[in-house]
PDB file of N, CA and C in Angstrom:
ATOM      1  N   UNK A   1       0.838  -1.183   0.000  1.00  0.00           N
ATOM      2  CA  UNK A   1       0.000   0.000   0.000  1.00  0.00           C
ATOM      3  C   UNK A   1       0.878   1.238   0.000  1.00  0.00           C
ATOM      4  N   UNK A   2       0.673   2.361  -1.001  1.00  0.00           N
ATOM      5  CA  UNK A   2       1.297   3.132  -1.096  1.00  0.00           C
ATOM      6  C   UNK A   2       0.951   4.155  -0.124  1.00  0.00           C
ATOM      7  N   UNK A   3       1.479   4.967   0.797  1.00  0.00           N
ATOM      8  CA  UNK A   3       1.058   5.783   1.224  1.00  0.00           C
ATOM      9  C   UNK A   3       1.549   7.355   1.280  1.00  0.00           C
ATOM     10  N   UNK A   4       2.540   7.396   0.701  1.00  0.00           N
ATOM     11  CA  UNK A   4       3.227   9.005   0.343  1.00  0.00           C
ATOM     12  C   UNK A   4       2.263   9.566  -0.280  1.00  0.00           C
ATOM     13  N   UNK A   5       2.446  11.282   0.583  1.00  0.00           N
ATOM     14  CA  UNK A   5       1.445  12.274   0.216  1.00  0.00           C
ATOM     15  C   UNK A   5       1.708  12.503  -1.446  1.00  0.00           C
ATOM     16  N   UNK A   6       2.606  11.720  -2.091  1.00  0.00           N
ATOM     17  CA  UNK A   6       2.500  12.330  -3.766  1.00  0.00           C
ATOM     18  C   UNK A   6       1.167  11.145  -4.504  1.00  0.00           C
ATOM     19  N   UNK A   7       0.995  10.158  -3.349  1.00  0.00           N
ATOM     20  CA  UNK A   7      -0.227   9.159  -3.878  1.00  0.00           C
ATOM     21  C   UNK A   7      -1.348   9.341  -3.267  1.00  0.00           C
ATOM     22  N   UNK A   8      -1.407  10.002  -2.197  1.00  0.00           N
ATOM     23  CA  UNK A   8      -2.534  10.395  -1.373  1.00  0.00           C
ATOM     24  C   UNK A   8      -3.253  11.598  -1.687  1.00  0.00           C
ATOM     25  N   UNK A   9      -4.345  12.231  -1.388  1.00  0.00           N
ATOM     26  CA  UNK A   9      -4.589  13.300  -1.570  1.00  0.00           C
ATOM     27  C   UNK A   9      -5.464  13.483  -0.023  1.00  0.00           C
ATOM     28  N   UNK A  10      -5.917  14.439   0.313  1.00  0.00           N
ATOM     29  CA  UNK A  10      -6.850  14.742   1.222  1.00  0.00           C
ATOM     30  C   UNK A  10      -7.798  13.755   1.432  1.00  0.00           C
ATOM     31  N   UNK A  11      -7.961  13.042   2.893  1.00  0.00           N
ATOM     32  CA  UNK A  11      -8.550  11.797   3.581  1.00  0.00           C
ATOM     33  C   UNK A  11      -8.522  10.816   2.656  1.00  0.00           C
ATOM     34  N   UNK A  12      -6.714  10.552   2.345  1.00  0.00           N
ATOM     35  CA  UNK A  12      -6.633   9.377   1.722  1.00  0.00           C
ATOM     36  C   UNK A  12      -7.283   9.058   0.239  1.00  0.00           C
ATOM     37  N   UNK A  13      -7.601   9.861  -0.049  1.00  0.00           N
ATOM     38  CA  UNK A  13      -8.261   9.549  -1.561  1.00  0.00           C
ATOM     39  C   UNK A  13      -7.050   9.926  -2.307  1.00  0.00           C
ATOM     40  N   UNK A  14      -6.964   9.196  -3.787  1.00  0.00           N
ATOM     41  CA  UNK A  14      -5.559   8.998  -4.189  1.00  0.00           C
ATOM     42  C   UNK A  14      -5.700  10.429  -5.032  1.00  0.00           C
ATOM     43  N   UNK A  15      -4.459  10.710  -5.316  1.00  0.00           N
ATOM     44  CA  UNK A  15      -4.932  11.888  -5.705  1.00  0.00           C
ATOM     45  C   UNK A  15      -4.798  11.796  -7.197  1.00  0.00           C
ATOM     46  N   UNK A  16      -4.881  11.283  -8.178  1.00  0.00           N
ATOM     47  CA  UNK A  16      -5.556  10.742  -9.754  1.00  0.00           C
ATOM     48  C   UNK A  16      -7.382  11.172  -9.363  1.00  0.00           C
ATOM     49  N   UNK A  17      -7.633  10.342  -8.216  1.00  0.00           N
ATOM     50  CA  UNK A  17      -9.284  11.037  -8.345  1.00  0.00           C
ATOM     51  C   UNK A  17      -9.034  12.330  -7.789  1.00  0.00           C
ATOM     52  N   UNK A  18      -8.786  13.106  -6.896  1.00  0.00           N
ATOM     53  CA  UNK A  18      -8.465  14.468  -6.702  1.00  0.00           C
ATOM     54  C   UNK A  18      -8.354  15.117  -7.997  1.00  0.00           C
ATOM     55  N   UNK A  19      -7.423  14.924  -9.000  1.00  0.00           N
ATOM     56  CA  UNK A  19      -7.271  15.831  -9.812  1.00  0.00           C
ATOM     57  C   UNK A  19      -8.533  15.488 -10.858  1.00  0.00           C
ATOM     58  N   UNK A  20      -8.837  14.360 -11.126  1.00  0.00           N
ATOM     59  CA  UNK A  20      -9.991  14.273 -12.183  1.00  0.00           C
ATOM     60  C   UNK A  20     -11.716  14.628 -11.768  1.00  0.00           C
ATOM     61  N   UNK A  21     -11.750  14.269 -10.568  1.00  0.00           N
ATOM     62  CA  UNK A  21     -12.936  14.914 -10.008  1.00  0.00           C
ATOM     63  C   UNK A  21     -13.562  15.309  -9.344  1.00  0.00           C
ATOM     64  N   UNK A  22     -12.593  15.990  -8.195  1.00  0.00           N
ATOM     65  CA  UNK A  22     -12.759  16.747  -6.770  1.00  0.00           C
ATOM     66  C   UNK A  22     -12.404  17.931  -7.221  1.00  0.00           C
ATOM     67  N   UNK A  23     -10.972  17.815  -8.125  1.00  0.00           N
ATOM     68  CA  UNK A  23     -10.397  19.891  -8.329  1.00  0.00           C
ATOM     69  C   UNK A  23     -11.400  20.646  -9.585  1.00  0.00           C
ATOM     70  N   UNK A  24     -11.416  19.523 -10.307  1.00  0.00           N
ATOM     71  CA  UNK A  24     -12.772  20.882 -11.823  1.00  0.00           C
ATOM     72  C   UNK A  24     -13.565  21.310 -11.047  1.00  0.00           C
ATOM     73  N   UNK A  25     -14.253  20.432 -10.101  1.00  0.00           N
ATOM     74  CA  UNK A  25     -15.789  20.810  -9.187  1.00  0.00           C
ATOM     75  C   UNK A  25     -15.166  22.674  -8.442  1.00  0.00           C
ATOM     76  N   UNK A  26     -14.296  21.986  -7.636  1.00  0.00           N
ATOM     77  CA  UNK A  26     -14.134  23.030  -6.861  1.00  0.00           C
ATOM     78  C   UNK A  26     -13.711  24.264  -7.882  1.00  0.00           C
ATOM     79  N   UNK A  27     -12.648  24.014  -8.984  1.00  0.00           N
ATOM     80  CA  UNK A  27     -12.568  24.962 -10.012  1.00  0.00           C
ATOM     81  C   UNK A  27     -13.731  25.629 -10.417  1.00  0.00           C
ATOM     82  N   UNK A  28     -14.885  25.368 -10.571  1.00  0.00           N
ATOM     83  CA  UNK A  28     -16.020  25.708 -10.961  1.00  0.00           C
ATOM     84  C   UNK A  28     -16.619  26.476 -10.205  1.00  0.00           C
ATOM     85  N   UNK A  29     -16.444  25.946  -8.614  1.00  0.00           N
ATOM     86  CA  UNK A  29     -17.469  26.738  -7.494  1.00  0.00           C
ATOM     87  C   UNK A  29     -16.735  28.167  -7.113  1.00  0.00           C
ATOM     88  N   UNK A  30     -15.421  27.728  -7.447  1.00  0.00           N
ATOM     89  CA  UNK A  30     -14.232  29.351  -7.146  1.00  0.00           C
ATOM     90  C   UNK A  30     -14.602  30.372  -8.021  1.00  0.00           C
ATOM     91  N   UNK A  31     -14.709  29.866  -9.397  1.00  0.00           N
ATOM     92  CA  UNK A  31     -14.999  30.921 -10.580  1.00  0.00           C
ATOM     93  C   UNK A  31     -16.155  31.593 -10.414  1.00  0.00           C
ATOM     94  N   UNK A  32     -17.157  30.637  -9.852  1.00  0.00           N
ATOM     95  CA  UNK A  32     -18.585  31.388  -9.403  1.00  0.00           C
ATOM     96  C   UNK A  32     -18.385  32.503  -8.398  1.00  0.00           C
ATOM     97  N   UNK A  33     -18.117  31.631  -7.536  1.00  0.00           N
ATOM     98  CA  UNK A  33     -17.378  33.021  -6.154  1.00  0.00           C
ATOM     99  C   UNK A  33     -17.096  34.399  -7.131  1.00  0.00           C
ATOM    100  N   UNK A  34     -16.175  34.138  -7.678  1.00  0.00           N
ATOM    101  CA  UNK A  34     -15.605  35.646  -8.288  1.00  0.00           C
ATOM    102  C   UNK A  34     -16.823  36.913  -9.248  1.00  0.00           C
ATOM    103  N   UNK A  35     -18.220  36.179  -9.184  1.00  0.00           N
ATOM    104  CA  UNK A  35     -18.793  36.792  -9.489  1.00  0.00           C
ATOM    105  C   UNK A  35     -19.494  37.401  -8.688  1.00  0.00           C
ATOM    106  N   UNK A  36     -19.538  37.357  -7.302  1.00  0.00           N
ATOM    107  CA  UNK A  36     -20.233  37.819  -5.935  1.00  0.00           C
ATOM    108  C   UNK A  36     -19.393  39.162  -5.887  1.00  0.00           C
ATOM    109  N   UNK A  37     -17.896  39.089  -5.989  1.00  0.00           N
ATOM    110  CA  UNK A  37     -17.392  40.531  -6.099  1.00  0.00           C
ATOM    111  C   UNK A  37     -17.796  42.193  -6.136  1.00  0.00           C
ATOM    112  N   UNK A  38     -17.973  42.334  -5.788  1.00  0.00           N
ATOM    113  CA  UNK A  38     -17.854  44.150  -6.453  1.00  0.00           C
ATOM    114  C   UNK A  38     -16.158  44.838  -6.672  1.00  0.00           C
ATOM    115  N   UNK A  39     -15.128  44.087  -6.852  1.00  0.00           N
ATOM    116  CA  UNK A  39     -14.346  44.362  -6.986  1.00  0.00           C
ATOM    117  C   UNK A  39     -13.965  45.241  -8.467  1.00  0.00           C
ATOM    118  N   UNK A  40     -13.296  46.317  -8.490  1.00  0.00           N
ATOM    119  CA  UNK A  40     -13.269  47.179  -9.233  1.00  0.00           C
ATOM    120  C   UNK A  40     -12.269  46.299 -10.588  1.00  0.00           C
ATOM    121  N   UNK A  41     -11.249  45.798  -9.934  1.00  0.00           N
ATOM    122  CA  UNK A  41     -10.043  45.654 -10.592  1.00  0.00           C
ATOM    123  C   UNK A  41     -10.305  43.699 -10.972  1.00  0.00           C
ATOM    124  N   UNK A  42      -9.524  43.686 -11.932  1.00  0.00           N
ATOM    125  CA  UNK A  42     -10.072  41.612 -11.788  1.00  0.00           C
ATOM    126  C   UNK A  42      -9.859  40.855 -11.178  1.00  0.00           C
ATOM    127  N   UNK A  43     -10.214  40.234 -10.690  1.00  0.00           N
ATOM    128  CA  UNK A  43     -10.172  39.083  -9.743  1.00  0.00           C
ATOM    129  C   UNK A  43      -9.063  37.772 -10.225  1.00  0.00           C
ATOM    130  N   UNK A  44      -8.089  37.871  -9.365  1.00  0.00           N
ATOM    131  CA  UNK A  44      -6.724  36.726 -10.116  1.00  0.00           C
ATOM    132  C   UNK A  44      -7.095  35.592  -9.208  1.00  0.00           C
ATOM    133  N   UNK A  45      -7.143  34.299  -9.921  1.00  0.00           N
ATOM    134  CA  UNK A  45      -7.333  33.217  -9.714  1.00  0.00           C
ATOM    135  C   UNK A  45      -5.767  32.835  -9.827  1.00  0.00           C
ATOM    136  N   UNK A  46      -5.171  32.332  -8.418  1.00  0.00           N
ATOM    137  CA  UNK A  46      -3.916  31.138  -7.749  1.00  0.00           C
ATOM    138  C   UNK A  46      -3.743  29.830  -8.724  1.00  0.00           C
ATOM    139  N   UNK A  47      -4.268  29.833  -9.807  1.00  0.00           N
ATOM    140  CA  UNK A  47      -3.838  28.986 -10.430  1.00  0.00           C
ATOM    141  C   UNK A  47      -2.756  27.641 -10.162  1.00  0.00           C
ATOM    142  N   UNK A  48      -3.082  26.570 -10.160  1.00  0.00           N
ATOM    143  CA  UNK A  48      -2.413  24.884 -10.040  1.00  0.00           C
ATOM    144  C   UNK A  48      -2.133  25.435  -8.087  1.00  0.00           C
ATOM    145  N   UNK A  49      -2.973  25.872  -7.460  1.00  0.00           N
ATOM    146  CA  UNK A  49      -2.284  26.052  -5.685  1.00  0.00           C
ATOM    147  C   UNK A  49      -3.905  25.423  -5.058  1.00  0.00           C
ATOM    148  N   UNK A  50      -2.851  24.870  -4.240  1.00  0.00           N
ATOM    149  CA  UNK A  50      -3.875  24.441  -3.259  1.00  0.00           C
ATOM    150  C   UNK A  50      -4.665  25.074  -1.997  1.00  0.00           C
ATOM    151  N   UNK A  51      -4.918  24.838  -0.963  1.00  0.00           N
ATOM    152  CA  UNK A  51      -5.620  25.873   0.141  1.00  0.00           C
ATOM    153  C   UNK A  51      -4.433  26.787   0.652  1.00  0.00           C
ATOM    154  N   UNK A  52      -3.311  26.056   0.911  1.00  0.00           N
ATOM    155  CA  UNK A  52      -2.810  27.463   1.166  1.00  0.00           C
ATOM    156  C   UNK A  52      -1.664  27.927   0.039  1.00  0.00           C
ATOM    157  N   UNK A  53      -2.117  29.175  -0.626  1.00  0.00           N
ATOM    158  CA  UNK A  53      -1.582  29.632  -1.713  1.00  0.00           C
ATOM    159  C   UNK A  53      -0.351  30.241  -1.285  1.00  0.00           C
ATOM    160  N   UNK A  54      -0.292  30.587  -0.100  1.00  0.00           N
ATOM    161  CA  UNK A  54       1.377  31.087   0.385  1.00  0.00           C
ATOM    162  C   UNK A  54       2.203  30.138   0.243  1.00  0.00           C
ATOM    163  N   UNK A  55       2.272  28.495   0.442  1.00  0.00           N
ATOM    164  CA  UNK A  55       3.087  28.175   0.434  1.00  0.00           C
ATOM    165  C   UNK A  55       3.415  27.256  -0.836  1.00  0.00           C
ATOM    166  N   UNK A  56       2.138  27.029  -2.056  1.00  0.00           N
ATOM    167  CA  UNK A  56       2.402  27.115  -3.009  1.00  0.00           C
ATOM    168  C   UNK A  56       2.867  27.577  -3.981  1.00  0.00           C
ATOM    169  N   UNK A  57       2.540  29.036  -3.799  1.00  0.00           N
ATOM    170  CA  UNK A  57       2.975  30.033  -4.732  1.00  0.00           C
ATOM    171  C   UNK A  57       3.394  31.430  -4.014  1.00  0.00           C
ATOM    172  N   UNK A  58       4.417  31.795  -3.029  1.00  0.00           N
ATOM    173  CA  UNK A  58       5.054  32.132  -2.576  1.00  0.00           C
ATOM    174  C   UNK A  58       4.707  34.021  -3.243  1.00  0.00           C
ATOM    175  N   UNK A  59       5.446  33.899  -3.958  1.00  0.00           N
ATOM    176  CA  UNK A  59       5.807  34.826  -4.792  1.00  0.00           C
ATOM    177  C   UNK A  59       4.671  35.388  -5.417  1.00  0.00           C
ATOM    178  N   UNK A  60       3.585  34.665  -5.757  1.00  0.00           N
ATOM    179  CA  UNK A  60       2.239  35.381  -6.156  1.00  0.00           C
ATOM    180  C   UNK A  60       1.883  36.059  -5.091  1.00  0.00           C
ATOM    181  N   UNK A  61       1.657  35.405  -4.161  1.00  0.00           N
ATOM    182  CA  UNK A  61       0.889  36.324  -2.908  1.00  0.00           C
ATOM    183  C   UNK A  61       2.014  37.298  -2.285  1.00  0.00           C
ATOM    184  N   UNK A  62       3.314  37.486  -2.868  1.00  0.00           N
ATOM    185  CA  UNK A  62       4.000  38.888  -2.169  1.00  0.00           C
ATOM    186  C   UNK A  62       3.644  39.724  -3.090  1.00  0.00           C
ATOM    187  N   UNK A  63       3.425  39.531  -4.301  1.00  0.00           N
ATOM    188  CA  UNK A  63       3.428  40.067  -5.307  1.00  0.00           C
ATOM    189  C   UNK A  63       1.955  41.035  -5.177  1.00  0.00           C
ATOM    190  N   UNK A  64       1.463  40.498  -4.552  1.00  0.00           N
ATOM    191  CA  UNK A  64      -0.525  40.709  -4.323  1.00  0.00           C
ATOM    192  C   UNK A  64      -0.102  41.793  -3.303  1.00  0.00           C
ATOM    193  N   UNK A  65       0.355  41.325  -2.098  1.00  0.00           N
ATOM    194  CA  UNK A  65       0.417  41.925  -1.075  1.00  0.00           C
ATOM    195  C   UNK A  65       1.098  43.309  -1.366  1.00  0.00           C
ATOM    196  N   UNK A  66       1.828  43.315  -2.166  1.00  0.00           N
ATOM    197  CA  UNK A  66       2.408  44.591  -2.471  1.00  0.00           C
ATOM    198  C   UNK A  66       1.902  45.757  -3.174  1.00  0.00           C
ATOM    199  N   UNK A  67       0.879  44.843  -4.404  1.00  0.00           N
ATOM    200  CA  UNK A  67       0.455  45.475  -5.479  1.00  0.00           C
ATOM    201  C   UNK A  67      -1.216  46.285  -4.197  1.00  0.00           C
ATOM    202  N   UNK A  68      -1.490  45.687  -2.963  1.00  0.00           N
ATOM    203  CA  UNK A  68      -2.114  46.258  -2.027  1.00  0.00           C
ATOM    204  C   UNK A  68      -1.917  47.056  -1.810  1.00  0.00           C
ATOM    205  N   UNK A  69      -0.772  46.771  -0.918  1.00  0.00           N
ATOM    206  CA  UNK A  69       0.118  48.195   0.149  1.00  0.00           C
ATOM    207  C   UNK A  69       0.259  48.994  -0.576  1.00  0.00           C
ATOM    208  N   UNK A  70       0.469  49.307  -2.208  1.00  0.00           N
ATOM    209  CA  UNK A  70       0.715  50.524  -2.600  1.00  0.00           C
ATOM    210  C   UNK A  70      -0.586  51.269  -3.597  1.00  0.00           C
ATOM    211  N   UNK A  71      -1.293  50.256  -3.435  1.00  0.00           N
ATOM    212  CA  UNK A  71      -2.541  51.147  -3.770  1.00  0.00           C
ATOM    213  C   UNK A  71      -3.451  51.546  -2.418  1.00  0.00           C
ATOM    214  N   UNK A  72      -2.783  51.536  -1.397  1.00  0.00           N
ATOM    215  CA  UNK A  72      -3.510  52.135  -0.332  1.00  0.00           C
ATOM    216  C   UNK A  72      -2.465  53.144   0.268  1.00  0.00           C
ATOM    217  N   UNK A  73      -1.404  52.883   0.151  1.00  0.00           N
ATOM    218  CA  UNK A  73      -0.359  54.225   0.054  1.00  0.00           C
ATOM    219  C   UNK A  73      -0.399  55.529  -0.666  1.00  0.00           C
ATOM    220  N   UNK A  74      -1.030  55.414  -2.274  1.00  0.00           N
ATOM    221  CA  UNK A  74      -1.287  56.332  -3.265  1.00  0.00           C
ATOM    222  C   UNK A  74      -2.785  56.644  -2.712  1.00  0.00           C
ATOM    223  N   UNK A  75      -3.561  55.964  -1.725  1.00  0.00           N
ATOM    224  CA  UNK A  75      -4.381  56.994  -1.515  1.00  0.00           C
ATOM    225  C   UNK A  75      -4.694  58.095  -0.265  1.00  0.00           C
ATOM    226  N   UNK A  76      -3.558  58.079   0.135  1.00  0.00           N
ATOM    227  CA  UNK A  76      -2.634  59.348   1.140  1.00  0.00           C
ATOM    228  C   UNK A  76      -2.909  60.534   0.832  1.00  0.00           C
TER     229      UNK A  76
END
């Protein structure tokens, strides 16, 4: 029995079914989300990251965090 997290996915389900039919679903219900918005500017989807996008994609979310801080700086 294989059990490394690269064969596992969340409560043990392998993750071949994770990617074929647990992530489109949730892909689907996220994209909806983004239409609840009133956000002025577009809404960036974390693309291939999992729940936590900091430690997937590092660099996207400083990148966010920054592109924040300085649009709330310019409005000084």
């Amino acid at each position: 029995m294989l059990t490394s997290c690269v064969w596992q996915g969340p409560l043990s389900v392998p993750k071949a079914v994770v990617n074929r039919y647990m992530n489109p679903a949730w892909a689907s219900y996220n994209e909806g989300l983004t239409s609840l918005t009133r956000a002025k500017a577009a809404v960036k989807i974390a693309s291939k990251c999992g729940h936590f996008i900091q430690k997937d994609d590092p660099a996207f979310v400083a990148a966010e965090i920054n592109t924040i801080l300085n649009a709330l700086e310019d409005r000084k």
